[in-house]
Protein backbone atom coordinates (compact mmCIF):
# COMPACT_ATOMS: atom_id res chain seq x y z
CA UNK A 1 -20.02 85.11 136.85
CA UNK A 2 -17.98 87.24 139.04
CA UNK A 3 -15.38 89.29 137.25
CA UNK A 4 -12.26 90.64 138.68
CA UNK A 5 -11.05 93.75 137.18
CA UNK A 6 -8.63 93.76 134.87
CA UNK A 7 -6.37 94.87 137.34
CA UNK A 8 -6.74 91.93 139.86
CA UNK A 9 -6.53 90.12 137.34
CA UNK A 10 -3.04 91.01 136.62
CA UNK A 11 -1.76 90.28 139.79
CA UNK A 12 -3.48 86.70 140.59
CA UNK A 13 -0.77 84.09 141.24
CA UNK A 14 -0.25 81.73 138.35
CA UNK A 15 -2.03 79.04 139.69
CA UNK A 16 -5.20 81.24 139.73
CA UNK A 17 -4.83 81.94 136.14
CA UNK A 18 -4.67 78.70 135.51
CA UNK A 19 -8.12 77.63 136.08
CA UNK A 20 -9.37 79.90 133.11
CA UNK A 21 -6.67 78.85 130.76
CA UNK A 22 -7.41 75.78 128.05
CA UNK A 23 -5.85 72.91 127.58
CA UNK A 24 -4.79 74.01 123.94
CA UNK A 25 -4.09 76.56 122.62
CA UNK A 26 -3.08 77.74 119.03
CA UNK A 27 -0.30 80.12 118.83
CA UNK A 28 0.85 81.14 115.21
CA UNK A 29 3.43 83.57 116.28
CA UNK A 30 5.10 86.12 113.58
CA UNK A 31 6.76 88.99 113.05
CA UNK A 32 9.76 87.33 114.18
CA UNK A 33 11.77 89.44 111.75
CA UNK A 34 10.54 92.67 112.80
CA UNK A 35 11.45 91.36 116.14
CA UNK A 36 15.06 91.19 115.63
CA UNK A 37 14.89 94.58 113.46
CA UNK A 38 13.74 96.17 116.42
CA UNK A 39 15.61 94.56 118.71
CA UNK A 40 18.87 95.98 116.63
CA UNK A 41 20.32 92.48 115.91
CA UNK A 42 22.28 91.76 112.46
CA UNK A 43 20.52 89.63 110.35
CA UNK A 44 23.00 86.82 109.91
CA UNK A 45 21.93 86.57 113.85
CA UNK A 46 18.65 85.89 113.16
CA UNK A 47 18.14 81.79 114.37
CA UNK A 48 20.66 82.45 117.47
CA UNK A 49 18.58 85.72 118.66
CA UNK A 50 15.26 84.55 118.08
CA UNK A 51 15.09 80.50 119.29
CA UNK A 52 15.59 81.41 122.95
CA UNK A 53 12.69 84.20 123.00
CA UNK A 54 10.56 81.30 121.16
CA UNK A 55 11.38 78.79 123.59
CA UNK A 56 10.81 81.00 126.58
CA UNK A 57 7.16 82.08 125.22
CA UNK A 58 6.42 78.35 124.79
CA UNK A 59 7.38 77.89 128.36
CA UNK A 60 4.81 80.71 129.59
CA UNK A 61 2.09 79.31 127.77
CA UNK A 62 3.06 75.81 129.71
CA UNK A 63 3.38 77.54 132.69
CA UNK A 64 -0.01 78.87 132.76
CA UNK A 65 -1.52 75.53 132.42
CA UNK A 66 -1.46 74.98 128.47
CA UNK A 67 -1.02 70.80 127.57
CA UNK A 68 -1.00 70.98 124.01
CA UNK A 69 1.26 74.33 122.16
CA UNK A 70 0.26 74.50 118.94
CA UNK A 71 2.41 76.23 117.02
CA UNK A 72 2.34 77.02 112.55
CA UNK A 73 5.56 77.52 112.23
CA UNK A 74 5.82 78.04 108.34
CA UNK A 75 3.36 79.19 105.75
CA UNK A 76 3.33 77.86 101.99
CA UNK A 77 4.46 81.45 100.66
CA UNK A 78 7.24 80.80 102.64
CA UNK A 79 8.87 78.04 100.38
CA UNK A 80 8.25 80.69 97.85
CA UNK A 81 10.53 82.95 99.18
CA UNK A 82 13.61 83.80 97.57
CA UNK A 83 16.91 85.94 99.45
CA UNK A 84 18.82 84.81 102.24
CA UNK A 85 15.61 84.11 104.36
CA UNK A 86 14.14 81.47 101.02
CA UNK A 87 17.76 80.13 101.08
CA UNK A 88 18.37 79.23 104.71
CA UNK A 89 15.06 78.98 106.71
CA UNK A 90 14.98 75.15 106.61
CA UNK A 91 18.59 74.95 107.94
CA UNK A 92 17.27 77.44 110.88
CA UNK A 93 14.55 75.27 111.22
CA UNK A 94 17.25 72.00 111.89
CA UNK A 95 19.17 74.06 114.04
CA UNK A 96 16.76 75.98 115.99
CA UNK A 97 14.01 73.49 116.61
CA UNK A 98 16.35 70.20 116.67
CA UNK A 99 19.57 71.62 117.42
CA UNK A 100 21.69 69.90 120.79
CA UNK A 101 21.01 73.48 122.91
CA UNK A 102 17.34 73.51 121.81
CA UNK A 103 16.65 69.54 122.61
CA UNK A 104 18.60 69.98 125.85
CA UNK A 105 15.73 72.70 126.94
CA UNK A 106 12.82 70.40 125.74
CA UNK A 107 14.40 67.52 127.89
CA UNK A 108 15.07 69.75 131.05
CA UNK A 109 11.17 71.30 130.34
CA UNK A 110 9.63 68.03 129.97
CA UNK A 111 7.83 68.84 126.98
CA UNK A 112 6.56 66.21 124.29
CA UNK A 113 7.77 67.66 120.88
CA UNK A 114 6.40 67.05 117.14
CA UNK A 115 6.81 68.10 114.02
CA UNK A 116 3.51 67.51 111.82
CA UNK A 117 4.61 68.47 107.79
CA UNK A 118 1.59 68.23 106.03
CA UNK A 119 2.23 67.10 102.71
CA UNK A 120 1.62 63.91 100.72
CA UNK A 121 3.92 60.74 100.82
CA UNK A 122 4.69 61.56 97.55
CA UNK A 123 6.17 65.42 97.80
CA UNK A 124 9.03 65.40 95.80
CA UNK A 125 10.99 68.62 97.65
CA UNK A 126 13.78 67.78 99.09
CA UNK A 127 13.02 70.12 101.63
CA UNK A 128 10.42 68.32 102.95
CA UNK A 129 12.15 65.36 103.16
CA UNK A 130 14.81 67.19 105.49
CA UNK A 131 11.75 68.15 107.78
CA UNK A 132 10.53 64.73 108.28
CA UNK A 133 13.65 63.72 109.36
CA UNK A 134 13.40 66.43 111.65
CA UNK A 135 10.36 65.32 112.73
CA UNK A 136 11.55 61.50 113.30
CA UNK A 137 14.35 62.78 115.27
CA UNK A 138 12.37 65.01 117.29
CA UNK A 139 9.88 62.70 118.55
CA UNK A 140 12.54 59.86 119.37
CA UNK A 141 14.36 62.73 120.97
CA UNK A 142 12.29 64.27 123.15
CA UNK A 143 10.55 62.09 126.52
CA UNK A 144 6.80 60.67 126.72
CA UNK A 145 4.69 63.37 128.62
CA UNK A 146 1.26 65.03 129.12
CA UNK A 147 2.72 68.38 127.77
CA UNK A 148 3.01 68.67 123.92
CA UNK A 149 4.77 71.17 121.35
CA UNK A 150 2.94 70.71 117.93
CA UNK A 151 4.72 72.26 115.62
CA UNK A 152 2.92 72.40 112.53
CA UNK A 153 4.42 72.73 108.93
CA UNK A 154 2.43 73.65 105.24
CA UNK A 155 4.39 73.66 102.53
CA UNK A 156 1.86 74.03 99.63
CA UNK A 157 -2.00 74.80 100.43
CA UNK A 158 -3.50 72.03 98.10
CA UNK A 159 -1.09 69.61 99.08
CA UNK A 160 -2.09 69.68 102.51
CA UNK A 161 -5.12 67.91 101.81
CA UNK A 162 -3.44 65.45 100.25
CA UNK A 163 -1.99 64.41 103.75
CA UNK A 164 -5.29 64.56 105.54
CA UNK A 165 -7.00 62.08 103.01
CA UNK A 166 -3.88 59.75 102.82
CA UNK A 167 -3.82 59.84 107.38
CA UNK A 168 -7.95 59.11 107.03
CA UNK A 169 -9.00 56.12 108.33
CA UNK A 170 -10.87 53.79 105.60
CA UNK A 171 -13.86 54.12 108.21
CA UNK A 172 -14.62 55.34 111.71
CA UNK A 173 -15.79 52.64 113.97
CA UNK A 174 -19.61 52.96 115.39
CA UNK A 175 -20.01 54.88 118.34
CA UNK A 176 -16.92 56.93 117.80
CA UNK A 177 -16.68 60.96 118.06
CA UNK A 178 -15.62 61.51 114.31
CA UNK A 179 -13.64 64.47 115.42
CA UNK A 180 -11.60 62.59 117.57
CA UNK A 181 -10.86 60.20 115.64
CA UNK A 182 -9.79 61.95 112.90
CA UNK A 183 -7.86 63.66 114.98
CA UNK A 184 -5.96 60.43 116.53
CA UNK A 185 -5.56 59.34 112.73
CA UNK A 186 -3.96 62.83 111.66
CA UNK A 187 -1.64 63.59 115.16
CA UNK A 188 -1.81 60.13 116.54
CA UNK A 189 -2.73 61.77 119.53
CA UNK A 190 -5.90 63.05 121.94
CA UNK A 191 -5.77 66.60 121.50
CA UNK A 192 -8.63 68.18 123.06
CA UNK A 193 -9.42 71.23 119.82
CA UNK A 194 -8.71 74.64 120.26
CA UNK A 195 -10.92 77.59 121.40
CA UNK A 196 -8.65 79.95 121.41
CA UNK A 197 -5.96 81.52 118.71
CA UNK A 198 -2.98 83.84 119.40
CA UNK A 199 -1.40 85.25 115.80
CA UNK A 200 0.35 88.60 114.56
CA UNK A 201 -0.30 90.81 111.76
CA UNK A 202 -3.45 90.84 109.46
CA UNK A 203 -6.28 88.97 110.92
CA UNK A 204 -6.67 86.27 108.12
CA UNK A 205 -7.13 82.33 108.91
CA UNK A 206 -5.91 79.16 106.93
CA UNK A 207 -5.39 75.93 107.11
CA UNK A 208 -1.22 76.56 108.04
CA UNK A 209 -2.85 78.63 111.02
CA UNK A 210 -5.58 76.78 112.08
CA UNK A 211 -4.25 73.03 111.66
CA UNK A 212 -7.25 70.58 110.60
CA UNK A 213 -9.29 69.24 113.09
CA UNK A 214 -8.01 70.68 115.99
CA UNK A 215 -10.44 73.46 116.60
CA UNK A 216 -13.65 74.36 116.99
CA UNK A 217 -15.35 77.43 118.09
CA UNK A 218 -12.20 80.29 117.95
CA UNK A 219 -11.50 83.01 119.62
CA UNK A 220 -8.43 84.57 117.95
CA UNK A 221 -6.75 87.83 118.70
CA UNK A 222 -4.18 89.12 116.27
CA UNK A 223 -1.08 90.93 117.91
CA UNK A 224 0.62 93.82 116.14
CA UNK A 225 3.69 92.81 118.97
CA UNK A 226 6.12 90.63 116.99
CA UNK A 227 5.18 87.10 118.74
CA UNK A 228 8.33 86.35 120.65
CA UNK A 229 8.81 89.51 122.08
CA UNK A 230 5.04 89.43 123.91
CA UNK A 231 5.15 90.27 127.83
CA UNK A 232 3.64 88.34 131.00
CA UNK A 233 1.06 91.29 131.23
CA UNK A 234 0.10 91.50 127.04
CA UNK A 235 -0.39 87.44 127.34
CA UNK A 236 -2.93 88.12 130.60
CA UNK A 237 -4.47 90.61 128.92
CA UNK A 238 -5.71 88.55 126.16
CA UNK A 239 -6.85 85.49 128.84
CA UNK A 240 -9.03 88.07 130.85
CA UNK A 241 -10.59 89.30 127.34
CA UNK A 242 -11.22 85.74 126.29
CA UNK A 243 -12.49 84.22 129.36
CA UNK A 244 -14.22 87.28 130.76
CA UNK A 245 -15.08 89.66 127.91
CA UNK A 246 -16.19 86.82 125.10
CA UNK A 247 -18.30 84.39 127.38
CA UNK A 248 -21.49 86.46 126.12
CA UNK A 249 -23.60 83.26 125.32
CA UNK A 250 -27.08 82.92 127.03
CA UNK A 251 -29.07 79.67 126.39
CA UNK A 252 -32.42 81.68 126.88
CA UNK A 253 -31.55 85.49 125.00
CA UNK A 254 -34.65 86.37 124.99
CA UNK A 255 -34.97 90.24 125.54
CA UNK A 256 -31.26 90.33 125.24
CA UNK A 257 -31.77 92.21 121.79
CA UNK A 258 -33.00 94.85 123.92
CA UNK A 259 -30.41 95.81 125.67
CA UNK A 260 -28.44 97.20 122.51
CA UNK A 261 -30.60 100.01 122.99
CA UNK A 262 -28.60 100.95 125.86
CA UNK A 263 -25.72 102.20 123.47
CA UNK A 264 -27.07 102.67 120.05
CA UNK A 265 -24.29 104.23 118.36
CA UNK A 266 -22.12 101.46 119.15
CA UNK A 267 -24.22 99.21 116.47
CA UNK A 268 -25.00 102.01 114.27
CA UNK A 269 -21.73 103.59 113.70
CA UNK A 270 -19.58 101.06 114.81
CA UNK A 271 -15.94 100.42 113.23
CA UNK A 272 -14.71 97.75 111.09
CA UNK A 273 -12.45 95.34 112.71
CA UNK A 274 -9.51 94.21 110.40
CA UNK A 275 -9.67 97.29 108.36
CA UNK A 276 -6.13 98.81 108.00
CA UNK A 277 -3.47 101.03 106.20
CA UNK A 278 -0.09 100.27 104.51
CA UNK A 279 2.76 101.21 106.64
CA UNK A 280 5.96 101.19 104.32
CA UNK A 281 5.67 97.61 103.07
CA UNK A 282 3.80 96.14 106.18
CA UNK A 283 -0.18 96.41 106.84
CA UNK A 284 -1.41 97.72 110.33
CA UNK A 285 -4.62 98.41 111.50
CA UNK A 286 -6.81 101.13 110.96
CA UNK A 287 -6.97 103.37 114.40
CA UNK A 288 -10.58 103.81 115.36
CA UNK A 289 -12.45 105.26 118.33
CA UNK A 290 -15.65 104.52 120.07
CA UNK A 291 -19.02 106.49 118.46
CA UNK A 292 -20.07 108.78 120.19
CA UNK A 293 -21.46 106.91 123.35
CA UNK A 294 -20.77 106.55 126.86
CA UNK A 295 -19.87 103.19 127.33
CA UNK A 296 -18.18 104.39 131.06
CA UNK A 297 -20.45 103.04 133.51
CA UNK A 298 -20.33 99.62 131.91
CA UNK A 299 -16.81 98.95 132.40
């Protein structure tokens, strides 16, 4: 493979970073709070502030090629919360992902829009109830096309998997990929899985992060950028690392063991990724440097 630098890289035209980008993509953004602390916006501004950003980070990810967004946009410990954010986030929700403004952009965009909420027929919450009619009016809302917006909703953890067995079909017909299927059943929709997850914070997975089904093998980087307010260059970045820096795989490795002698304190005194320290009430993680090995002449 020929590799451009990183700097090249940056400066392709779009259509040339296109051809390394997948056709879905997993983006569990967060931080979105932090995001408008920083940013110096009141609180009671949080929806108005912070829909636009989202809407314009969708619309990169489009732009470079992406055909199916999806985007965990809740968490069960969320429904947990109490405050003003437990007390108003599903009115936000209404507003900022169905409101007229927001539906207007979709329309003008051309994107496909759904709301999945995974719980059971039977959920008694009345909040859930108010997201599935979200999710009715957002798919008769928004126009037929090859670009989709998943948003993806988990209220409770073992409820979720009462929605995937109720979606199930009875059987899968012979000759069909299960995957596939299952996935038609669930989405009622192709969507090619996922190879590749954007999220914020902690590096931790779950089923509200990676939706079922719709992944396979996942190369996930974890921002410490609150989501919305991620740059052209930061997004880049993480395409050249997973396209150029992860494609390691040989189908015949043999001697390839070898070359880790090249660098031994990288595999002997190597760092920890995910470990980290509290920062006031927030977890970040732990600095680290390189042992003590001259890695210079590789890069």
């Amino acid at each position: 493979m020929d590799i451009p630098t990183l700097g090249e890289f940056l400066s392709f035209p779009v259509d040339k970073v296109r051809s390394i980008v997948p056709a879905s993509l997993i983006f569990a953004a967060g931080g979105t709070r932090r995001g408008v602390a920083l940013a110096g916006i009141p609180a009671e501004q949080y929806a108005s502030w912070t829909i636009p950003r989202m809407l314009q980070s969708y619309k990169r990810f489009f732009d470079y090629g992406v055909q199916h967004l999806i985007t965990p946009v809740t968490h069960p410990r969320m429904f947990q919360e109490k405050g003003a954010y437990g007390a108003h986030f599903i009115d936000w929700m209404e507003q900022g992902l169905g409101g007229a403004e927001t539906l207007a952009y979709y329309r003008a965009a051309n994107w496909s829009v759904r709301l999945i909420v995974a719980a059971s027929s039977v959920a008694s919450d009345p909040r859930i109830q108010r997201l599935r009619e979200l999710a009715r009016s957002l798919e008769q809302s928004t126009p037929e096309t090859d670009t989709y917006l998943w948003y993806f909703v988990v209220p409770d953890y073992g409820d979720l998997w009462n929605w995937v067995i109720e979606k199930l079909p009875p059987k899968i017909p012979d000759g069909q990929v299960i995957q596939g299927a299952v996935i038609q059943a669930l989405y009622g929709v192709d969507i090619p899985p996922a190879d590749l997850l954007i999220s914020f914070g902690k590096p931790t997975v779950s089923p509200d992060v990676l939706p079922p089904f719709l992944w396979g093998l996942v190369h996930a980087y974890w921002t410490q950028q609150p989501s919305y307010l991620l740059d052209d260059e930061e997004i880049r970045r993480i395409f050249y690392d997973y396209y150029y820096h992860r494609n390691t795989f040989r189908i015949d490795k043999t001697g390839r063991e070898k070359e880790a002698l090249t660098h031994p304190a990288l595999w002997t005194h190597g760092p920890t990724v995910g470990m980290g320290i509290r920062v006031g009430p927030y977890w970040y993680p732990e600095p680290f440097s390189l042992p003590d090995d001259d890695i210079s002449h590789d890069e």
